[in-house]
Protein backbone atom coordinates (compact mmCIF):
# COMPACT_ATOMS: atom_id res chain seq x y z
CA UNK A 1 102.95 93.09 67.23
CA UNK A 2 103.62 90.49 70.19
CA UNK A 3 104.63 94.08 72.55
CA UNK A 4 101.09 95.33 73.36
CA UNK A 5 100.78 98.58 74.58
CA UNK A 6 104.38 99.91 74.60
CA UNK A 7 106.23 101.68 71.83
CA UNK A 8 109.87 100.90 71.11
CA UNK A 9 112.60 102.88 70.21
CA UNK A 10 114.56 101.62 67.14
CA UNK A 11 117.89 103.27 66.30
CA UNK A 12 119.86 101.89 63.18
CA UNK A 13 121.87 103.46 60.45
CA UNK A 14 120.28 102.90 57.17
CA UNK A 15 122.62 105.59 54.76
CA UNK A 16 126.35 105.48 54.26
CA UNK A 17 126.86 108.55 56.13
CA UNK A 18 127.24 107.47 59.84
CA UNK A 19 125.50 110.93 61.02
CA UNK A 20 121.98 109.83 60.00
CA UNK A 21 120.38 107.82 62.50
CA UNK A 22 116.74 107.49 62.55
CA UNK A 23 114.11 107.09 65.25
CA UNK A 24 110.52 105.54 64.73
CA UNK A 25 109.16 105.20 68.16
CA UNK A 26 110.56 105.53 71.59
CA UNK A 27 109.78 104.58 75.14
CA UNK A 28 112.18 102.19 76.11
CA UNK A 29 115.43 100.60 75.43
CA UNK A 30 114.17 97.20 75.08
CA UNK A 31 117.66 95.20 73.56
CA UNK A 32 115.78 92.15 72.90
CA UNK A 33 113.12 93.84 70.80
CA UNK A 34 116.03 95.56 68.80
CA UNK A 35 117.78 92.21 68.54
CA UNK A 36 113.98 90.24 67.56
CA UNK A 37 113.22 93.10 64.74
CA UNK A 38 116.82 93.52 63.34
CA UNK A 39 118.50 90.24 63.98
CA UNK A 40 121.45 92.44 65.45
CA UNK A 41 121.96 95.37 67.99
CA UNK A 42 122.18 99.01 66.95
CA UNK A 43 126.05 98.83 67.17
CA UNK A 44 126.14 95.70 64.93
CA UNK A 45 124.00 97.64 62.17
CA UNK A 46 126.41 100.98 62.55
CA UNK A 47 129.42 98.85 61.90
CA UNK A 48 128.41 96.68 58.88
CA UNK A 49 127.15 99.67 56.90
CA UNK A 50 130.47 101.83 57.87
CA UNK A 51 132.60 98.44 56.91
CA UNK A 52 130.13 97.23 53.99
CA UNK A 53 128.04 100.48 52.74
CA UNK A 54 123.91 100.29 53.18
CA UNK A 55 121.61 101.20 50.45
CA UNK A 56 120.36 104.24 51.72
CA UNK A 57 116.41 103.24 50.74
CA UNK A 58 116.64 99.52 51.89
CA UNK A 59 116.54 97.84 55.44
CA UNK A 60 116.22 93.89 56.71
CA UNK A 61 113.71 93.62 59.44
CA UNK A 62 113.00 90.12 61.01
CA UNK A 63 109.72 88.63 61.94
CA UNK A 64 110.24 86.18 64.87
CA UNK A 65 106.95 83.77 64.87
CA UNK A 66 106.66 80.26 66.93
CA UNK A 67 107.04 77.11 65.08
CA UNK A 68 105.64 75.19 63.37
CA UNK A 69 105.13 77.35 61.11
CA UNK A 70 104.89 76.87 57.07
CA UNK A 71 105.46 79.38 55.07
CA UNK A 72 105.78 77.27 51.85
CA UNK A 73 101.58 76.68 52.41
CA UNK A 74 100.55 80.27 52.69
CA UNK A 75 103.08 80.84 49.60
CA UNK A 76 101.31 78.25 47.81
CA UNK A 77 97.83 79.99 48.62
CA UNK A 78 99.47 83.23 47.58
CA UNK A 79 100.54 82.09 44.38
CA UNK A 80 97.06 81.56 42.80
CA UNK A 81 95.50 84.96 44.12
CA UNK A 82 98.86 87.52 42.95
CA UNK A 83 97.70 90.08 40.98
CA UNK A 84 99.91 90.89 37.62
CA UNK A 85 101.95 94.13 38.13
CA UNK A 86 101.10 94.21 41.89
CA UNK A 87 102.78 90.83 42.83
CA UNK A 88 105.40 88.07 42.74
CA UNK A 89 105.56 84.82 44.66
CA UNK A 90 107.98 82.64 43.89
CA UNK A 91 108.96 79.13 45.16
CA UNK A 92 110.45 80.81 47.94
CA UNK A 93 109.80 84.37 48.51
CA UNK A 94 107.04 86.84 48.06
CA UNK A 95 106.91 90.58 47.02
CA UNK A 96 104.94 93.33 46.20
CA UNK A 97 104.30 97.13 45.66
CA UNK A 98 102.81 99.36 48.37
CA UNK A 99 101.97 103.21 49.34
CA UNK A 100 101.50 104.53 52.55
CA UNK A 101 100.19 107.79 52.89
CA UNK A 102 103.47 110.13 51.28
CA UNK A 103 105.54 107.03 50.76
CA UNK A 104 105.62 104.04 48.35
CA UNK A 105 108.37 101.23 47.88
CA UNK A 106 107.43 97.94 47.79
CA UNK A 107 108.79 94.79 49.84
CA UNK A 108 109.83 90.89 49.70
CA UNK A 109 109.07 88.11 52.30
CA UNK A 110 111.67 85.10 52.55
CA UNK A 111 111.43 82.84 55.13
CA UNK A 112 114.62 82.24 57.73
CA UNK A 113 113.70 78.85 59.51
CA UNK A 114 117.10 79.02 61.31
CA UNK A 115 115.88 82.31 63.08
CA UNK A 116 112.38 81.25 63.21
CA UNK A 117 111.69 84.48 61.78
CA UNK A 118 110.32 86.11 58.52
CA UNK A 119 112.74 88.06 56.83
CA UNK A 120 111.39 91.28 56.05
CA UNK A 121 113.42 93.62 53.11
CA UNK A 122 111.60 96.93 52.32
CA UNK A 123 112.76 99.10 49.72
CA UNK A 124 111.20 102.72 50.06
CA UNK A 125 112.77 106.34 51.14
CA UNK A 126 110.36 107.30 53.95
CA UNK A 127 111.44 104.97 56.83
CA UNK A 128 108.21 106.29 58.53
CA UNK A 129 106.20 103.63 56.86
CA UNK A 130 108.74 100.95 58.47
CA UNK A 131 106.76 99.97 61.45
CA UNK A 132 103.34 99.87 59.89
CA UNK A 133 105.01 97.75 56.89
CA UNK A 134 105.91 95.30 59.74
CA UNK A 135 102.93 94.86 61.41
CA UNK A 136 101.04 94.53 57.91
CA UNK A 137 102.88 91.78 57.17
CA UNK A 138 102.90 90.29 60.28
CA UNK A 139 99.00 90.31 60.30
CA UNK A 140 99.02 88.91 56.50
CA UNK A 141 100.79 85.80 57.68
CA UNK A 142 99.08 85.58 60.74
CA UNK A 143 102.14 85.29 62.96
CA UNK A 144 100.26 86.73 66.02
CA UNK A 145 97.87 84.41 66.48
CA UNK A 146 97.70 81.92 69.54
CA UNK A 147 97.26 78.45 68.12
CA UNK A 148 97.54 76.64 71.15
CA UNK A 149 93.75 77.23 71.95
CA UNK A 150 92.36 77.23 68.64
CA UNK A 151 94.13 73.53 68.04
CA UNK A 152 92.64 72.25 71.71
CA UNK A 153 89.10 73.23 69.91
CA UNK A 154 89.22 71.99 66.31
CA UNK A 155 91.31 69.17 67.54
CA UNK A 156 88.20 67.74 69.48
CA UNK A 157 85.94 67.97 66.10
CA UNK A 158 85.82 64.73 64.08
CA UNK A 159 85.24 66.77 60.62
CA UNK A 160 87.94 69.29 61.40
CA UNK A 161 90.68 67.42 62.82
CA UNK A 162 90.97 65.76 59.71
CA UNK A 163 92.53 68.81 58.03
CA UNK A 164 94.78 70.16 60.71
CA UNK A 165 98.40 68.27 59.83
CA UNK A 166 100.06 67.00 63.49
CA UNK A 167 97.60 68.22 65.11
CA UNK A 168 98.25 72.27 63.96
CA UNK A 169 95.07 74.14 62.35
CA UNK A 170 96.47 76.03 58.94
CA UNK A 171 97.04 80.47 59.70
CA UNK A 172 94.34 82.07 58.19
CA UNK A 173 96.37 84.94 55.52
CA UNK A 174 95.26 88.20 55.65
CA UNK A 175 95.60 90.77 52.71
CA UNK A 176 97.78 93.35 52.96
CA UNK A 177 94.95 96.58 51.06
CA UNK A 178 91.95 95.59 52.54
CA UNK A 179 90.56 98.12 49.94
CA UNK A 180 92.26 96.06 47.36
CA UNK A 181 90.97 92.99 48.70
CA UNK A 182 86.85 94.97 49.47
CA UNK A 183 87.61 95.55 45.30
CA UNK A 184 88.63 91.76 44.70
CA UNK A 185 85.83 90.10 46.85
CA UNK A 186 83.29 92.12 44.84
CA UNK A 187 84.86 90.66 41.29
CA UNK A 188 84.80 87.24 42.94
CA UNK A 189 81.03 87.26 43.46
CA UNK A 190 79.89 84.00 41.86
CA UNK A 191 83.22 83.80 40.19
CA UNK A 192 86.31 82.27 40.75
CA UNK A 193 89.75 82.98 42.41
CA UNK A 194 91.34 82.84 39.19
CA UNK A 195 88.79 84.62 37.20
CA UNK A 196 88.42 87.23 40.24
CA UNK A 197 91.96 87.88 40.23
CA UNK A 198 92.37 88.29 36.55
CA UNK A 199 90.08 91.20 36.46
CA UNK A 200 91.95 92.69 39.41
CA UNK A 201 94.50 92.63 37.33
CA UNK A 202 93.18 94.20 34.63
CA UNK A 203 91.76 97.22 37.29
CA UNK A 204 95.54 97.37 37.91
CA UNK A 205 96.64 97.83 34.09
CA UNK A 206 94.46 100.62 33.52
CA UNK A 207 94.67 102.41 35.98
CA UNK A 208 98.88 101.50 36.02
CA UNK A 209 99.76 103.86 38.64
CA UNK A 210 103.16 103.03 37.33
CA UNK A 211 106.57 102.26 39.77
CA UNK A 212 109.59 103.89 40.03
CA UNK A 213 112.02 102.21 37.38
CA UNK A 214 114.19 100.87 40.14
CA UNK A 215 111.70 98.19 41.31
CA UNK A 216 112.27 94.61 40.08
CA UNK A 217 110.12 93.66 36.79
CA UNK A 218 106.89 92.43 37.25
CA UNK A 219 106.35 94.99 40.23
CA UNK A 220 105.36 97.59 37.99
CA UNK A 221 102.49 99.17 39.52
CA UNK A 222 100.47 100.12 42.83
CA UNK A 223 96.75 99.50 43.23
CA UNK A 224 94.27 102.35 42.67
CA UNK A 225 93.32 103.87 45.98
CA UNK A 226 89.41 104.86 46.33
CA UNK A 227 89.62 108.35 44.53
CA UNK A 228 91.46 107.01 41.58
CA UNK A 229 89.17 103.79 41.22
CA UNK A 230 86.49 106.26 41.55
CA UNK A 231 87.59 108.54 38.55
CA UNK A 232 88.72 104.93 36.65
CA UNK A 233 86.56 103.95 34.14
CA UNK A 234 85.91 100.24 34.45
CA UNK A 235 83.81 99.49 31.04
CA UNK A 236 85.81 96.94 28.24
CA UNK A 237 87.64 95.04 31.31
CA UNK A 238 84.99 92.15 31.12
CA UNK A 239 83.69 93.03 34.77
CA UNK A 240 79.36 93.45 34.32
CA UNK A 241 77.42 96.56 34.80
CA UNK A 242 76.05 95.29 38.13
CA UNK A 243 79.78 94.83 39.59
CA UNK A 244 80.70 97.67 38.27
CA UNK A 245 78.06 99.42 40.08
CA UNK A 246 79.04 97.98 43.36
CA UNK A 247 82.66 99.08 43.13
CA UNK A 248 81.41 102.41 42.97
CA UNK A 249 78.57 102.35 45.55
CA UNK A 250 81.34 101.18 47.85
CA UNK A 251 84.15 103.17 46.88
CA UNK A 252 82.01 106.30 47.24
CA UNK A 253 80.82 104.92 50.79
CA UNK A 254 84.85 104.73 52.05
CA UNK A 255 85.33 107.89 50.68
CA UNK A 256 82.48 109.29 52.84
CA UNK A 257 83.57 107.51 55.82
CA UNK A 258 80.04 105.71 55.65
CA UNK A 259 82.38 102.51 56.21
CA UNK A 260 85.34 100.95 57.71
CA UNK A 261 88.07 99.17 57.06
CA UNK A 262 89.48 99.40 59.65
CA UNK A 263 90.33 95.57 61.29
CA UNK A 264 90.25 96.94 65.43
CA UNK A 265 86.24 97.67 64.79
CA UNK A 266 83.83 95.40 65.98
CA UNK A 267 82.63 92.86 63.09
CA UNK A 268 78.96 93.69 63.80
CA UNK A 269 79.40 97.36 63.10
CA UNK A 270 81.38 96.07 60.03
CA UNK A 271 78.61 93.92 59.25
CA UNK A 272 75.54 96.65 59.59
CA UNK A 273 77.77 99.10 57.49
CA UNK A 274 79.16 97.46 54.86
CA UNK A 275 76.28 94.77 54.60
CA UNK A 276 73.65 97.99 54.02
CA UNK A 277 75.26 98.96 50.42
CA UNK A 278 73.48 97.73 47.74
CA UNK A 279 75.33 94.66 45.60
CA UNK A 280 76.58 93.71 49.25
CA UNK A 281 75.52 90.38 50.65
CA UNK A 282 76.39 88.37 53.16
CA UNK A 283 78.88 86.19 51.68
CA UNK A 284 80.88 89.18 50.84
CA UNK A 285 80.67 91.13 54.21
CA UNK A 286 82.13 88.00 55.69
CA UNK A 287 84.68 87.11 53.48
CA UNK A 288 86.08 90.58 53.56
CA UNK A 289 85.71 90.37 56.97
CA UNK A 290 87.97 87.42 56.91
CA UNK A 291 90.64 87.92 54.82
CA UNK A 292 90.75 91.48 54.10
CA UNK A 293 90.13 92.49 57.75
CA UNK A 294 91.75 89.43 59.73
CA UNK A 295 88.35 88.94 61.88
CA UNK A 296 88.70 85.47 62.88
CA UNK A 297 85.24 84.70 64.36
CA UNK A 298 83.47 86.15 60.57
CA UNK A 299 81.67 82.86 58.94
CA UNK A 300 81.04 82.84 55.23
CA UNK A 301 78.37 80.40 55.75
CA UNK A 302 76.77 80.36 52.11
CA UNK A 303 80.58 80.27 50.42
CA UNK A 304 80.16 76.91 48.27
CA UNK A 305 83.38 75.30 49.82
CA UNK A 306 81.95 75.45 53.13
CA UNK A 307 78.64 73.94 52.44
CA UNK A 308 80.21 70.90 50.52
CA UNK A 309 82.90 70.59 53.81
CA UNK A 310 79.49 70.29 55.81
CA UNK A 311 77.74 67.94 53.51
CA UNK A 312 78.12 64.48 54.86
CA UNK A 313 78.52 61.52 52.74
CA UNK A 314 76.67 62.60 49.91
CA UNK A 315 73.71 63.31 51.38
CA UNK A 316 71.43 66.73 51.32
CA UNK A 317 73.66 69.86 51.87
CA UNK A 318 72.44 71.60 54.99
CA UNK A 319 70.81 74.61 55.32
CA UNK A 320 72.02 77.82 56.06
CA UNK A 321 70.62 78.18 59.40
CA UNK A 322 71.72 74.40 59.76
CA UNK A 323 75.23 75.50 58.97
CA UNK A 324 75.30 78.76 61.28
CA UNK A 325 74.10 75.97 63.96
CA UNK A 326 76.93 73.79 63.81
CA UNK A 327 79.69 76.88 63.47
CA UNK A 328 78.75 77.64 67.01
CA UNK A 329 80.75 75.73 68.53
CA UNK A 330 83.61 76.91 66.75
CA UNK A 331 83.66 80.47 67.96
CA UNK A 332 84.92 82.73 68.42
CA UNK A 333 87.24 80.97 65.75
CA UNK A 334 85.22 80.34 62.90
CA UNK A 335 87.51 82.17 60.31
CA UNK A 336 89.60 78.99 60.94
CA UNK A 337 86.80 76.59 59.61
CA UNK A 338 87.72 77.20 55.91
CA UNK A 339 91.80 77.03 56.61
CA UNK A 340 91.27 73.88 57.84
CA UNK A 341 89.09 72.67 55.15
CA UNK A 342 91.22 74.39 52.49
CA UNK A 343 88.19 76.48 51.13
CA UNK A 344 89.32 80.05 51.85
């Protein structure tokens, strides 16, 4: 969240009966927060849902962000990494399933360019899980992030500037289970997106941790969380014995609290812990660093895309330490080397 180090009471009526008003965090009565989050005041909400009637398990939050902003490209990059059962983008929108400690629901994205906001709806009974749902998605379209400095660096580089549209570098999307997305990098080791994603998938189906009926088709299930995928017998999905191996070696190892995923550590505690379990190289620790933790100054620097982005003119690709070389003058903003070159 943009309010650092201050927690905000929200009060809004979310059930038909006027007598149940909730509370999720309180220090002050900050109006313009209420007004940012909810698009109306407290009083506004209490009167629609007397005049109108509320679903007593939904709620509207908004997501204010700075423009430019385009949603329709992080959609777009989305779109080719949803997972069957788990996900839906559409043209417009996305949505997915989720569980939070006691609670599970699941949610759907639109974007209100009027408002320059995200529109946030959330469809779950515990409205404990509201807060943490917002700041989840606010991290996994990067809405935090202070562009102004990153553009004045990139903008300067003759390679990168030529994928940064008027002059903006692209947010860098962060996924919403970073144990989901520890399980996907492993099944995208020397694969691709769309083969990765497909055996996700298929992770999903048989474990299919199934949805309440309520939830729209096509959000049928929830991801396995580490004890399940544990217990979840992974042979006949078309994922090898070695990967198969690794998903338990590092299951077992967040289970044990031998690792983090937590995205406020340091990355090179992340990167001496997670980088120590065997089937775990380099290229994954930093990817996962990346996009499932939302570390922007992590550097994939033997991912294939950003070797060919750093081959010039057909001539010899460079070298790994060659490539570590030249990435130094991006930091502490490296993450933002493969948005620009469309390689994430």
């Amino acid at each position: 969240m943009r309010f650092y180090g201050k927690i905000f009471m929200i009060e809004w009526a979310l059930r038909k009966k006027m007598d149940k008003v909730f509370s999720i965090a309180r220090r002050t009565k900050d109006k313009k927060f209420r007004w940012e989050i909810f698009g109306k005041t407290p009083g506004m909400i209490r009167q629609e849902s007397g005049e109108h009637g509320m679903d007593e398990n939904n709620t509207t939050l908004l997501l204010k962000y700075k423009s430019p902003f385009d949603f329709l490209q992080i959609l777009s990059f989305m779109r080719l990494r949803s997972m069957a059962g788990i996900e839906i983008v559409t043209d417009n929108s996305y949505s997915r399933t989720f569980r939070m400690e006691n609670a599970n629901g699941f949610f759907m994205v639109k974007d209100c360019p009027g408002q320059s906001a995200l529109e946030l709806k959330i469809y779950c009974e515990d409205i404990n899980c509201y807060m943490e749902l917002y700041q989840k998605v606010r991290r996994m379209f990067d809405l935090d992030t202070d562009f102004g400095l990153i553009n004045s660096l990139f903008v300067k580089d003759r390679h990168l500037s030529k994928g940064m549209e008027n002059g903006q570098v692209p947010g860098l999307p962060v996924a919403f289970n970073p144990f989901e997305f520890v399980i996907r990098a492993i099944l995208g080791q020397q694969i691709s997106v769309k083969a990765a994603t497909t055996l996700a998938g298929r992770i999903a189906a048989r474990a299919f941790i199934k949805s309440d009926a309520v939830f729209p088709p096509g959000l049928d299930c929830f991801f396995p969380e580490p004890a399940e995928l544990l217990a979840l017998e992974l042979a006949g999905l078309g994922i090898n014995k070695s990967r198969q191996r690794t998903i338990k070696t590092v299951t077992t190892a967040i289970l044990d609290g031998r690792i983090s995923l937590s995205p406020s550590q340091q990355f090179e505690t992340f990167r001496r812990d997670f980088g120590s379990l065997k089937g775990i190289g380099d290229w994954t620790v930093n990817y996962v660093a990346m996009r499932g933790l939302g570390m922007v100054d992590s550097f994939p620097a033997r991912d294939l895309g950003v070797i060919k982005a750093l081959t010039r003119g057909g001539k010899t690709p460079p070298s790994r330490k060659e490539i570590v070389k030249t990435a130094e003058q991006w930091r502490p903003y490296r993450a933002m080397q493969p948005c620009v070159c469309g390689i994430l």
